[in-house]
N, C-alpha and C. Protein backbone atom coordinates (compact mmCIF):
# COMPACT_ATOMS: atom_id res chain seq x y z
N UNK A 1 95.13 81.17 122.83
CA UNK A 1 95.60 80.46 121.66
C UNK A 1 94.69 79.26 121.43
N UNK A 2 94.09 78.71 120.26
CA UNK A 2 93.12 77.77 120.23
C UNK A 2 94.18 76.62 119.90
N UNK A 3 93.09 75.91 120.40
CA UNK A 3 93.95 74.22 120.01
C UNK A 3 93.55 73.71 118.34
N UNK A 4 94.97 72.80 118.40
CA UNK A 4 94.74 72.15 117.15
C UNK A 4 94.83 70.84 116.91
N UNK A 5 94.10 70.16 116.07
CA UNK A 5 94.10 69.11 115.81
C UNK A 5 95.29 68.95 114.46
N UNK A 6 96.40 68.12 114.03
CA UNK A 6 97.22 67.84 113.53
C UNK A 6 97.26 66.41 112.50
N UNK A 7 97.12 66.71 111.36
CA UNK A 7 96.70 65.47 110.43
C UNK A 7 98.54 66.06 109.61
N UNK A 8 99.22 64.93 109.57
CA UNK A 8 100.21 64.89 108.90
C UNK A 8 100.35 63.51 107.33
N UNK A 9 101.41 64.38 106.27
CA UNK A 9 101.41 63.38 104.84
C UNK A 9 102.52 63.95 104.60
N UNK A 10 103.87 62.77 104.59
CA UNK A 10 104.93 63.23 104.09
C UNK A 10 105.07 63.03 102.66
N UNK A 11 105.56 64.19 102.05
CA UNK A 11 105.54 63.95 100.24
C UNK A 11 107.31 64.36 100.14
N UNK A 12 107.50 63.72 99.04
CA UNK A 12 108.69 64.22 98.42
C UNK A 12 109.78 64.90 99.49
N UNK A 13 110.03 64.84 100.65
CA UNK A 13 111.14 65.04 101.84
C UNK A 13 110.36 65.96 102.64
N UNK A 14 109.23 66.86 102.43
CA UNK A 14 108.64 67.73 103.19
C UNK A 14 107.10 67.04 103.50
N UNK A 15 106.55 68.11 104.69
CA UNK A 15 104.99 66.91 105.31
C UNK A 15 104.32 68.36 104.76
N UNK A 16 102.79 67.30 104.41
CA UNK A 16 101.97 68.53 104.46
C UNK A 16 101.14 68.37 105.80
N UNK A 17 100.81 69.49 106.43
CA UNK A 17 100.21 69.18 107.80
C UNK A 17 98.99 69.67 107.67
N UNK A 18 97.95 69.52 108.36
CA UNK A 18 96.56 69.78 108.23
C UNK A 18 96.13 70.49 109.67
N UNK A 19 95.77 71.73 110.13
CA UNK A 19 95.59 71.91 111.75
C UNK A 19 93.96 72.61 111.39
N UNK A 20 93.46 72.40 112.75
CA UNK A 20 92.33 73.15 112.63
C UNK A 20 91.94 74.40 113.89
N UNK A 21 92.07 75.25 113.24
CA UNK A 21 92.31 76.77 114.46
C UNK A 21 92.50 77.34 113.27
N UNK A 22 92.79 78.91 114.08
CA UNK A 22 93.14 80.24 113.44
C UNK A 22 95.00 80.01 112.92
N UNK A 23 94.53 80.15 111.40
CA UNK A 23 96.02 80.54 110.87
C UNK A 23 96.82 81.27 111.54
N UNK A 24 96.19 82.36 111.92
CA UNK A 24 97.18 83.47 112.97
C UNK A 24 97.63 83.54 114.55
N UNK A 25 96.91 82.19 114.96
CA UNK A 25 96.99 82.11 116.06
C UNK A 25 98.33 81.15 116.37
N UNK A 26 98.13 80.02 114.86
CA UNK A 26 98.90 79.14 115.24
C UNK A 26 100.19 78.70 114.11
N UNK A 27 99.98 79.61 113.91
CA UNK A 27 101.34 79.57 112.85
C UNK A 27 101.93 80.20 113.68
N UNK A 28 103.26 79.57 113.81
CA UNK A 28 104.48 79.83 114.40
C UNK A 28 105.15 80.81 113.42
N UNK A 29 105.65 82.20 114.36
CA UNK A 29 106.31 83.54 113.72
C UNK A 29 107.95 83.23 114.11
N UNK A 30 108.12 81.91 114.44
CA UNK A 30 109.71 82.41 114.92
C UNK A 30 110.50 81.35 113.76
N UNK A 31 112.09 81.33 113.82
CA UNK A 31 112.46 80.25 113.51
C UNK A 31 113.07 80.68 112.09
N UNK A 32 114.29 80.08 111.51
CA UNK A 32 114.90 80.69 110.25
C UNK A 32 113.92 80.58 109.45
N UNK A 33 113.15 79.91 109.00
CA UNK A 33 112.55 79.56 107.69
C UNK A 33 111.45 80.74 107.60
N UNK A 34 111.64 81.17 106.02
CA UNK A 34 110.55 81.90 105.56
C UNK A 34 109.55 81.76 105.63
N UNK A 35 108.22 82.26 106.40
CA UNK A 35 106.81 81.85 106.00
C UNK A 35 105.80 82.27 105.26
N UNK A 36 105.56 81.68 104.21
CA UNK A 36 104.65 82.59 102.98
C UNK A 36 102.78 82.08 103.48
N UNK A 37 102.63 83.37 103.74
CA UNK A 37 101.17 82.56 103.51
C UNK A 37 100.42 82.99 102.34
N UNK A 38 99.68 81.67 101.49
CA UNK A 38 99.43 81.85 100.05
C UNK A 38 97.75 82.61 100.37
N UNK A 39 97.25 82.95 99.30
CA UNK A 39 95.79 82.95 99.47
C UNK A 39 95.38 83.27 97.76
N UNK A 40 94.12 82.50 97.78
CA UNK A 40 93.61 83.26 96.31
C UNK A 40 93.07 84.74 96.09
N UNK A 41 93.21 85.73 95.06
CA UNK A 41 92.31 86.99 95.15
C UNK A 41 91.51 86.85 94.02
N UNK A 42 90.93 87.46 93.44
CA UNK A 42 89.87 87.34 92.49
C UNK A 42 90.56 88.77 91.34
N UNK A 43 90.31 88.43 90.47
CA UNK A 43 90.92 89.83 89.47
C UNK A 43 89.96 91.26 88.68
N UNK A 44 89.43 91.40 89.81
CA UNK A 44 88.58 93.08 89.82
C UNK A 44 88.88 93.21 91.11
N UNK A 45 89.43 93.24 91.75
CA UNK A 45 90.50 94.05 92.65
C UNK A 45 89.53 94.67 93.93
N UNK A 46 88.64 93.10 94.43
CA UNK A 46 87.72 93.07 95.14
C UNK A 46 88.32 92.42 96.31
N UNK A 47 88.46 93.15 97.36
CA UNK A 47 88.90 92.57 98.64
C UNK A 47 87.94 92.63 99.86
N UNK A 48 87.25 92.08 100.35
CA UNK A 48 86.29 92.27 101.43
C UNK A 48 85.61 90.90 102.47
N UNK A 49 85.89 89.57 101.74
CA UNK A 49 84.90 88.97 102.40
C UNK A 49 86.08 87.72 102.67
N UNK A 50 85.66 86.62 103.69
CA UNK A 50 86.79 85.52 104.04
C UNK A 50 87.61 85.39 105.06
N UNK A 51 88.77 85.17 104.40
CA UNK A 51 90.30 84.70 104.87
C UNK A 51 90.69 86.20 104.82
N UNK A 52 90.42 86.91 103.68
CA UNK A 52 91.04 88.47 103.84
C UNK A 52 90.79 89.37 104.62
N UNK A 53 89.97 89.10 105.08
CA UNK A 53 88.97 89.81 106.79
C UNK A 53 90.57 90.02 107.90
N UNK A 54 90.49 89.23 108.58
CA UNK A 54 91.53 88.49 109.22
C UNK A 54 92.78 88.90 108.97
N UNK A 55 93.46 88.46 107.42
CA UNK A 55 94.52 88.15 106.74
C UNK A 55 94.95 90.29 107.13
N UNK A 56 94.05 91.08 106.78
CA UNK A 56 94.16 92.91 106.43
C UNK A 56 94.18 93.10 107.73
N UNK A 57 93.79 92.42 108.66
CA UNK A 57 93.93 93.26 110.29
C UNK A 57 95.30 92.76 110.91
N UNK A 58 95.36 91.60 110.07
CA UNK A 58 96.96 90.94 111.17
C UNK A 58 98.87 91.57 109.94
N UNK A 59 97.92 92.23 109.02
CA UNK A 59 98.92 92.30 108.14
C UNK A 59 98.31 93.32 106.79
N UNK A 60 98.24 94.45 106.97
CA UNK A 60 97.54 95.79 106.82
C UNK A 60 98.25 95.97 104.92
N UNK A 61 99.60 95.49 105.13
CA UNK A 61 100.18 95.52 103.80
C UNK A 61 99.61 95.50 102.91
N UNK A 62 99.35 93.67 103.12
CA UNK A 62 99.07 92.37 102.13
C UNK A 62 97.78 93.39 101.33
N UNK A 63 96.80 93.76 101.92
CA UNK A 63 95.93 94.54 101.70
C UNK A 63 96.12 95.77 100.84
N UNK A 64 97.06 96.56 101.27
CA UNK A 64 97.42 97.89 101.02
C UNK A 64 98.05 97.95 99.43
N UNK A 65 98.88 96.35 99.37
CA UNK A 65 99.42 96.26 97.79
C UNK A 65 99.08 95.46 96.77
N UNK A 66 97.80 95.34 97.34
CA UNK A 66 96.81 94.11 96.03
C UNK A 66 95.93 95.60 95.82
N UNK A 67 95.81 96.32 96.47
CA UNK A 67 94.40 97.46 95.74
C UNK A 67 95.23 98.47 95.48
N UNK A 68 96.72 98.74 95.50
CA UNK A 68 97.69 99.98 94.17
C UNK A 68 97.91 98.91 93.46
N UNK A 69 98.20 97.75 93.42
CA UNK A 69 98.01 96.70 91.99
C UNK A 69 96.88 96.99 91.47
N UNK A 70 95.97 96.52 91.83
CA UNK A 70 94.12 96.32 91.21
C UNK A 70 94.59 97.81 90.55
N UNK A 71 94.40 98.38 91.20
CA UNK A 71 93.90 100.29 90.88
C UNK A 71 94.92 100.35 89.29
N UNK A 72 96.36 100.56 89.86
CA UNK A 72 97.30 100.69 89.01
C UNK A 72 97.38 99.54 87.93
N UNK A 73 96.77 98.66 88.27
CA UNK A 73 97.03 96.95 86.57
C UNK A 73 98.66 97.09 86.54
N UNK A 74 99.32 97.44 87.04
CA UNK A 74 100.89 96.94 87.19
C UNK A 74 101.42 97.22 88.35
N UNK A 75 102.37 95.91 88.73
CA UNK A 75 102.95 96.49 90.03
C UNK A 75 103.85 95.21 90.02
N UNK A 76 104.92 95.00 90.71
CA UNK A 76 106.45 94.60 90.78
C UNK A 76 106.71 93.46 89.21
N UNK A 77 106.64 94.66 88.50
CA UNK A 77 107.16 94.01 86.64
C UNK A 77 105.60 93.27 86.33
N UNK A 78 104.73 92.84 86.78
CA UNK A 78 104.04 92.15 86.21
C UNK A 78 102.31 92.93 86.23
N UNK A 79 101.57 92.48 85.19
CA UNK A 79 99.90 93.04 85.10
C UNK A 79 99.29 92.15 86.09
N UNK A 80 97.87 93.21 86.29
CA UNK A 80 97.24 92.86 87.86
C UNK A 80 96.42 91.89 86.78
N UNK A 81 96.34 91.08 86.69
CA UNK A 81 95.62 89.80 85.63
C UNK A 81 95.54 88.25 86.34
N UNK A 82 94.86 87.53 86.10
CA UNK A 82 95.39 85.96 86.42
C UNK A 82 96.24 85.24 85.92
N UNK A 83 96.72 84.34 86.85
CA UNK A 83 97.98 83.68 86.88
C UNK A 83 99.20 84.53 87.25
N UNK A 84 99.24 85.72 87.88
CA UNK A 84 100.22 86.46 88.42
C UNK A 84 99.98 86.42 90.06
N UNK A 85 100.80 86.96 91.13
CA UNK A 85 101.03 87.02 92.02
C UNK A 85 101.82 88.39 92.57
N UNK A 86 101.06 88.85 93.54
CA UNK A 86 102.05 89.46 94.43
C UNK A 86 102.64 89.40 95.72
N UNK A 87 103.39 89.12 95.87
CA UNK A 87 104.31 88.70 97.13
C UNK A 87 104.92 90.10 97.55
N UNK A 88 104.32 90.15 99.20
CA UNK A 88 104.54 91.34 100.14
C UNK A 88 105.55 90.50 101.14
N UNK A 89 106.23 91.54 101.37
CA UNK A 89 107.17 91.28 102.68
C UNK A 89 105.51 91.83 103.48
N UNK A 90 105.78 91.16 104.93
CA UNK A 90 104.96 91.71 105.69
C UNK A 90 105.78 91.36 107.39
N UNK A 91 107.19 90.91 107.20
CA UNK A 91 108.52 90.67 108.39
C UNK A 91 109.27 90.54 108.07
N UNK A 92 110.02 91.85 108.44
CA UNK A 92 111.39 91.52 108.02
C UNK A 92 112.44 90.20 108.98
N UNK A 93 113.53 89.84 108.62
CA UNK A 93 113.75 88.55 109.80
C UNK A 93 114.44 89.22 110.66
N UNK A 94 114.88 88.85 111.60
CA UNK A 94 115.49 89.07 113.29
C UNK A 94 116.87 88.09 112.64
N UNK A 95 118.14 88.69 112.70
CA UNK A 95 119.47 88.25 112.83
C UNK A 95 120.07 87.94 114.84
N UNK A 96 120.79 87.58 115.01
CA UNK A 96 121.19 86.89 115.99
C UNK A 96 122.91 86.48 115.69
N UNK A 97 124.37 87.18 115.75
CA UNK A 97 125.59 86.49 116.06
C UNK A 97 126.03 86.20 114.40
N UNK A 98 125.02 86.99 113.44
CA UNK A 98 125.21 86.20 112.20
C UNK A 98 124.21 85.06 111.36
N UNK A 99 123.18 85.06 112.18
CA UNK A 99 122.55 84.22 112.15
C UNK A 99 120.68 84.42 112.01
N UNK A 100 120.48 83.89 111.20
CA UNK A 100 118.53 84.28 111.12
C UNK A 100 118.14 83.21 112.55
N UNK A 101 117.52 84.33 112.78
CA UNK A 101 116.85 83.44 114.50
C UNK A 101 115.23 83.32 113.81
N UNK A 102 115.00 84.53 113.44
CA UNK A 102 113.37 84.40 112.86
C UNK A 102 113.45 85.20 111.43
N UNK A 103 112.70 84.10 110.35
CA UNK A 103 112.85 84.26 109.10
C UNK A 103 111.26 85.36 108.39
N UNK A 104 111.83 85.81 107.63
CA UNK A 104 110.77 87.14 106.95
C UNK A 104 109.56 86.00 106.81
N UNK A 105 108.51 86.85 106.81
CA UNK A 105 106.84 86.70 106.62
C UNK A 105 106.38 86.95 105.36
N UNK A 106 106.18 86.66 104.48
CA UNK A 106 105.74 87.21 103.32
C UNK A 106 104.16 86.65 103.29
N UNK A 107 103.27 87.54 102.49
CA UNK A 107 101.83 87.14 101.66
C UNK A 107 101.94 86.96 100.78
N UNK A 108 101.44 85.63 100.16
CA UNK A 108 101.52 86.09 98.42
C UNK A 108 99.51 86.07 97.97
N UNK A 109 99.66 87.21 97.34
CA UNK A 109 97.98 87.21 96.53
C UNK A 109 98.33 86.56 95.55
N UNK A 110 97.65 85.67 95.25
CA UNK A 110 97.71 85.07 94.03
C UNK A 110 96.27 84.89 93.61
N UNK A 111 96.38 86.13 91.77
CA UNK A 111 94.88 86.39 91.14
C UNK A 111 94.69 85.36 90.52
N UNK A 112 93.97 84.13 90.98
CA UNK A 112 93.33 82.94 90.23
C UNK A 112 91.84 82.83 90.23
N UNK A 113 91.33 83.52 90.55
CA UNK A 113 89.87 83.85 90.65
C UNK A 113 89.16 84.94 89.77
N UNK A 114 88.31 84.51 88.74
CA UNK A 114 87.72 85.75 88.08
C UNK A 114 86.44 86.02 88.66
N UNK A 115 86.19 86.86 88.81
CA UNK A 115 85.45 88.29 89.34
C UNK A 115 85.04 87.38 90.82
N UNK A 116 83.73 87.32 91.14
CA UNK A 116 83.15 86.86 92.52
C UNK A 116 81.89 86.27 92.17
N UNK A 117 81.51 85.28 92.84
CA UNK A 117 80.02 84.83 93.02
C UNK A 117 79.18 85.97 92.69
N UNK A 118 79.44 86.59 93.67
CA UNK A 118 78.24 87.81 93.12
C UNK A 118 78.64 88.73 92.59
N UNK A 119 79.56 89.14 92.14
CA UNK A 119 80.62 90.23 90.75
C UNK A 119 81.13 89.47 89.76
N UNK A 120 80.39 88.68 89.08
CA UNK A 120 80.99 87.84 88.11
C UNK A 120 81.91 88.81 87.01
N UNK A 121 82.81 88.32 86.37
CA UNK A 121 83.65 88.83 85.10
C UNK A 121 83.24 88.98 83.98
N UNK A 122 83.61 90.14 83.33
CA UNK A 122 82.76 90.35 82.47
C UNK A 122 82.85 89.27 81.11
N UNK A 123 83.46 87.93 81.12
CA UNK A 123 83.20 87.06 80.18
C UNK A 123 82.42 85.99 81.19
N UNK A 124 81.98 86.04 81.82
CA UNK A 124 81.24 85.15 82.36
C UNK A 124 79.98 85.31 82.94
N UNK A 125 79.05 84.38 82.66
CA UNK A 125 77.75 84.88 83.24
C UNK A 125 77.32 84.04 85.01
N UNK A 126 76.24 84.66 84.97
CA UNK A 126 75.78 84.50 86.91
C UNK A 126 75.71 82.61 86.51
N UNK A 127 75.51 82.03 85.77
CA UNK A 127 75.40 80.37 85.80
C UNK A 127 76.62 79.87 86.06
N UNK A 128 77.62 80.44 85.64
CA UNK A 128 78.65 80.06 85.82
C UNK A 128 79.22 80.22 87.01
N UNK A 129 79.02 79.38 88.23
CA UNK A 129 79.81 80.13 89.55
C UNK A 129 80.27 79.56 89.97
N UNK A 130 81.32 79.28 89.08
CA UNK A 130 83.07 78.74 89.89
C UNK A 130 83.74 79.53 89.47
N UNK A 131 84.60 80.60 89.96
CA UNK A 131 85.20 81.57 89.85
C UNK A 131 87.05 80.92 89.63
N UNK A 132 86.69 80.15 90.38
CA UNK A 132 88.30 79.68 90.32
C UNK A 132 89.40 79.32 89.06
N UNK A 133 89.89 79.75 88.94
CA UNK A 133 90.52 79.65 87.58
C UNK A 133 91.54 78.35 87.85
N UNK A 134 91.75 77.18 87.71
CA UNK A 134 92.61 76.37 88.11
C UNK A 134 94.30 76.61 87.25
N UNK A 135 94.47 76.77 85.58
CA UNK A 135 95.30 77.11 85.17
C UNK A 135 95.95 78.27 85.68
N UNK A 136 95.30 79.33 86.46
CA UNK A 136 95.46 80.88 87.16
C UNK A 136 96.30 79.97 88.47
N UNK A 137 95.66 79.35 88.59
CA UNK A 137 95.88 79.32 90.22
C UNK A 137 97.17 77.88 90.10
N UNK A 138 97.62 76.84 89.28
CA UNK A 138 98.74 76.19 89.02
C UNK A 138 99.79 77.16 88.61
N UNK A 139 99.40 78.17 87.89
CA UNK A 139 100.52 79.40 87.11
C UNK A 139 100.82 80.22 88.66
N UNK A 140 100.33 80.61 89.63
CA UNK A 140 100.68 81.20 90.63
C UNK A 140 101.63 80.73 91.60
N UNK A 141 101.04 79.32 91.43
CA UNK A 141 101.60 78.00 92.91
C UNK A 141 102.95 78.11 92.25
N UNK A 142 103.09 77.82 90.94
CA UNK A 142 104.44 77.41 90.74
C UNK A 142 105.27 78.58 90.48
N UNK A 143 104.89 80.10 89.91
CA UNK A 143 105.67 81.13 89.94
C UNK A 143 106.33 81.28 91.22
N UNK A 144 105.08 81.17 92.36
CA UNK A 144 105.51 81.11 93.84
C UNK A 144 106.47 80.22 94.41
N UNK A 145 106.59 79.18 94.10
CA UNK A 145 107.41 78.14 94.22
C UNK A 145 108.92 78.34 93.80
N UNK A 146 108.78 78.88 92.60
CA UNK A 146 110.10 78.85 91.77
C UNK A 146 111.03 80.04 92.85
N UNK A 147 110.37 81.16 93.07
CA UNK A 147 110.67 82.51 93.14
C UNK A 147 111.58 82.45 95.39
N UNK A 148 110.56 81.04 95.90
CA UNK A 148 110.98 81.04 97.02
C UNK A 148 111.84 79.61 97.78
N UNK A 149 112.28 79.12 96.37
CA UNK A 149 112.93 77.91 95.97
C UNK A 149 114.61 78.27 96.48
N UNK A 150 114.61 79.19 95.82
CA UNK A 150 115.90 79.79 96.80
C UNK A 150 116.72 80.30 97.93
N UNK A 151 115.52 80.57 98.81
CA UNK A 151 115.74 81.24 100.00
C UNK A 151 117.00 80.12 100.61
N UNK A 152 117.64 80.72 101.14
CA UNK A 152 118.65 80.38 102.00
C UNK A 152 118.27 79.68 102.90
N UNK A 153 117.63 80.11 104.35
CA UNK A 153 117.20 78.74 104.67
C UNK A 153 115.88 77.96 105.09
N UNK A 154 115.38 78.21 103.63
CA UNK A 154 114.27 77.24 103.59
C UNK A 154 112.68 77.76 103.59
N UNK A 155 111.74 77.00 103.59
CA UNK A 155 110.20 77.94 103.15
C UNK A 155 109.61 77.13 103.81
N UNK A 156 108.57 77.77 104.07
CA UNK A 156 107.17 77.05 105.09
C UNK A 156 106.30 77.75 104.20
N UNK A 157 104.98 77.04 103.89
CA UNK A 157 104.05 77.85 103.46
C UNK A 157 102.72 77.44 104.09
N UNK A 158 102.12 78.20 105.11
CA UNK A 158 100.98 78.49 105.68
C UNK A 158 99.68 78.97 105.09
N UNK A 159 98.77 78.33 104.95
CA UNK A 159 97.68 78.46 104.14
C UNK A 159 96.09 78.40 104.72
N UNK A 160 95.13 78.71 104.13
CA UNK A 160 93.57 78.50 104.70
C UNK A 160 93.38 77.47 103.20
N UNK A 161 92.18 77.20 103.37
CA UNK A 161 91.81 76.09 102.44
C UNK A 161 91.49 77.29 101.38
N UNK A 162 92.62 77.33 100.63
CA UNK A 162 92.39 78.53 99.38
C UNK A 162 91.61 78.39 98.38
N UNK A 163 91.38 79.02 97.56
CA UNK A 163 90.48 78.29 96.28
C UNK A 163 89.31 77.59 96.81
N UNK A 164 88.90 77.57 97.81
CA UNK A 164 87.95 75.86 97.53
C UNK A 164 86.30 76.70 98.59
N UNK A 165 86.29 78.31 98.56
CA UNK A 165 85.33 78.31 99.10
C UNK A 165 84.51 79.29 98.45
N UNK A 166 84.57 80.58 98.25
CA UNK A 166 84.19 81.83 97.57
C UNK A 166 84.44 81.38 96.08
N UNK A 167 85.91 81.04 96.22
CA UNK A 167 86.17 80.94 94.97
C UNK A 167 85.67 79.36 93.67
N UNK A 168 84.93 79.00 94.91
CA UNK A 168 84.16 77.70 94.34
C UNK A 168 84.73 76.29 93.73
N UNK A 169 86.29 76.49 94.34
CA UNK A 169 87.57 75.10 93.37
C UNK A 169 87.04 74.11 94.34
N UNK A 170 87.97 73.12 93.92
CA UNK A 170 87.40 71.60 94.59
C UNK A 170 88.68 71.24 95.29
N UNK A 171 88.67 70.85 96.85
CA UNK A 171 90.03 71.10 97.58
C UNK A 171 90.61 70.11 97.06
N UNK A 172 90.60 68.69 96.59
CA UNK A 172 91.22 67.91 96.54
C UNK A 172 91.55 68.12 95.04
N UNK A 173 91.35 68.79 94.34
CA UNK A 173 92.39 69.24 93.30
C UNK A 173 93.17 69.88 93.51
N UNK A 174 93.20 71.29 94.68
CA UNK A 174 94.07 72.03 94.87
C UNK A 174 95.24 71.37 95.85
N UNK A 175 94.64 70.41 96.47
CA UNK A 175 95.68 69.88 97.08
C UNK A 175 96.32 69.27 96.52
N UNK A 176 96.05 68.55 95.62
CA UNK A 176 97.10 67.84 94.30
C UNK A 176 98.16 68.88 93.96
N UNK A 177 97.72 69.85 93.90
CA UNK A 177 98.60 70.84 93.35
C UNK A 177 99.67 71.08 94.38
N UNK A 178 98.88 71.34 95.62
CA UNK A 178 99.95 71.71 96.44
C UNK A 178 100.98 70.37 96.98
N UNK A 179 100.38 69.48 96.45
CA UNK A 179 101.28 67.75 96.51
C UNK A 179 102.50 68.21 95.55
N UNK A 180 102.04 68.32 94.21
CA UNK A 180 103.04 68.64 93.42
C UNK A 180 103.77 69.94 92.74
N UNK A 181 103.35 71.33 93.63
CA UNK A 181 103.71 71.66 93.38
C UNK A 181 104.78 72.84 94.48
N UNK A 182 104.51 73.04 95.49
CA UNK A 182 105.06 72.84 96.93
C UNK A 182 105.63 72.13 97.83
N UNK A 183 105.38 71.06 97.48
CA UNK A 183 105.69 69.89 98.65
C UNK A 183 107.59 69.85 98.11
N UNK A 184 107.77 70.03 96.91
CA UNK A 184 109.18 70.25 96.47
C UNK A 184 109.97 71.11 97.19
N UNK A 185 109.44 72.04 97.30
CA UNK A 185 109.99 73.06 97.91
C UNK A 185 109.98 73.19 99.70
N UNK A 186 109.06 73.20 100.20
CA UNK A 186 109.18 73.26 101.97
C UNK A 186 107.66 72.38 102.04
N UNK A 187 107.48 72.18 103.61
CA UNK A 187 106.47 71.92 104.23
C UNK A 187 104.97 72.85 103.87
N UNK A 188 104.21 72.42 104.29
CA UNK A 188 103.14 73.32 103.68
C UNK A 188 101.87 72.88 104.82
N UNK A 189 101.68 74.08 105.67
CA UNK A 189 100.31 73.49 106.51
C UNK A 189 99.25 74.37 106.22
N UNK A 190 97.70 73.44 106.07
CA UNK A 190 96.71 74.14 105.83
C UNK A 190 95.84 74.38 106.70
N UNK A 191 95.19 75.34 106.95
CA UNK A 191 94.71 75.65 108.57
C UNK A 191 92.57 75.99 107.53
N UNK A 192 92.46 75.14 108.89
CA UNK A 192 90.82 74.97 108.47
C UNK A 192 90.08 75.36 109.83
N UNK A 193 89.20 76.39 109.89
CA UNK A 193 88.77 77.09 110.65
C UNK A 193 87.16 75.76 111.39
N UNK A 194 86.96 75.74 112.53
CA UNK A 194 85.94 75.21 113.06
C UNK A 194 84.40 74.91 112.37
């Protein structure tokens, strides 16, 4: 298990935490609360390089239902487009006496990214290489938000520094976002690799 270094910011009743290690190593799988881990995808239904490396070997799903989205352009009520999301169960929770001992796992893809650095979209040319769609990617955070606002008891959302590498965003905007637009809802830690 690698070690982590721990940078904490309490917002609005929940902290955002900052660790540096493997998301998968050190995100904690137990415990009632739901854990979503967010990530950006790009919208030509290109999965191969990153956080998704990793993300498809520890969780085969997450993978399996962003490319019958891509393929199919519809999948749970909504078009495979930006500013949509798909959220996979990828754990179901462990009950206990009546009781959630360990709360479901979900992925959410969220398409805020048009095409790729090197697969640009077809309204955009190779000069243009910031892929990141920021309105795509505020329309996701908060669909996501709204949709896990309810859970019974409670949300964690586990993250890599999304948006801010392939996809060319600027972290300290996205973290604004995730200031205001998560921090409402549960804790939120972002895991930054060595």
């Amino acid at each position: 298990m690698g070690l982590s270094r721990l940078h904490e910011e309490h917002y609005r009743g929940h902290a955002l935490h900052h660790k540096v290690g493997n998301l998968f190593e050190l995100m904690p799988t137990t415990g009632p609360k739901t854990k979503i881990i967010a990530h950006v995808c790009n919208d030509i239904g290109g999965w191969g390089s990153g956080f998704v490396i990793p993300l498809a070997k520890q969780y085969p799903e997450a993978e399996q239902q962003y490319r019958r989205w891509a393929a199919n352009g519809y999948d749970q009520n909504q078009d495979f487009e930006l500013g949509n999301l798909g959220l996979v169960a990828v754990q179901a929770p462990d009950f206990q006496n009546g009781k959630t001992t360990n709360g479901h796992i979900y992925v959410a893809n969220m398409v805020a990214q048009h095409g790729t650095i090197s697969s640009p979209g077809k309204d955009r040319t190779q000069v243009d290489v910031t892929p990141l769609r920021y309105w795509a990617l505020a329309q996701c955070m908060k669909k996501l938000a709204d949709g896990v606002s309810k859970f019974p008891n409670g949300v964690e959302f586990h993250v890599p520094k999304f948006g801010a590498d392939r996809a060319g965003g600027r972290w300290e905007v996205i973290e604004t976002l995730i200031e205001e637009v998560w921090l409402p809802v549960g804790d939120v830690t972002v895991y930054t690799l060595e």
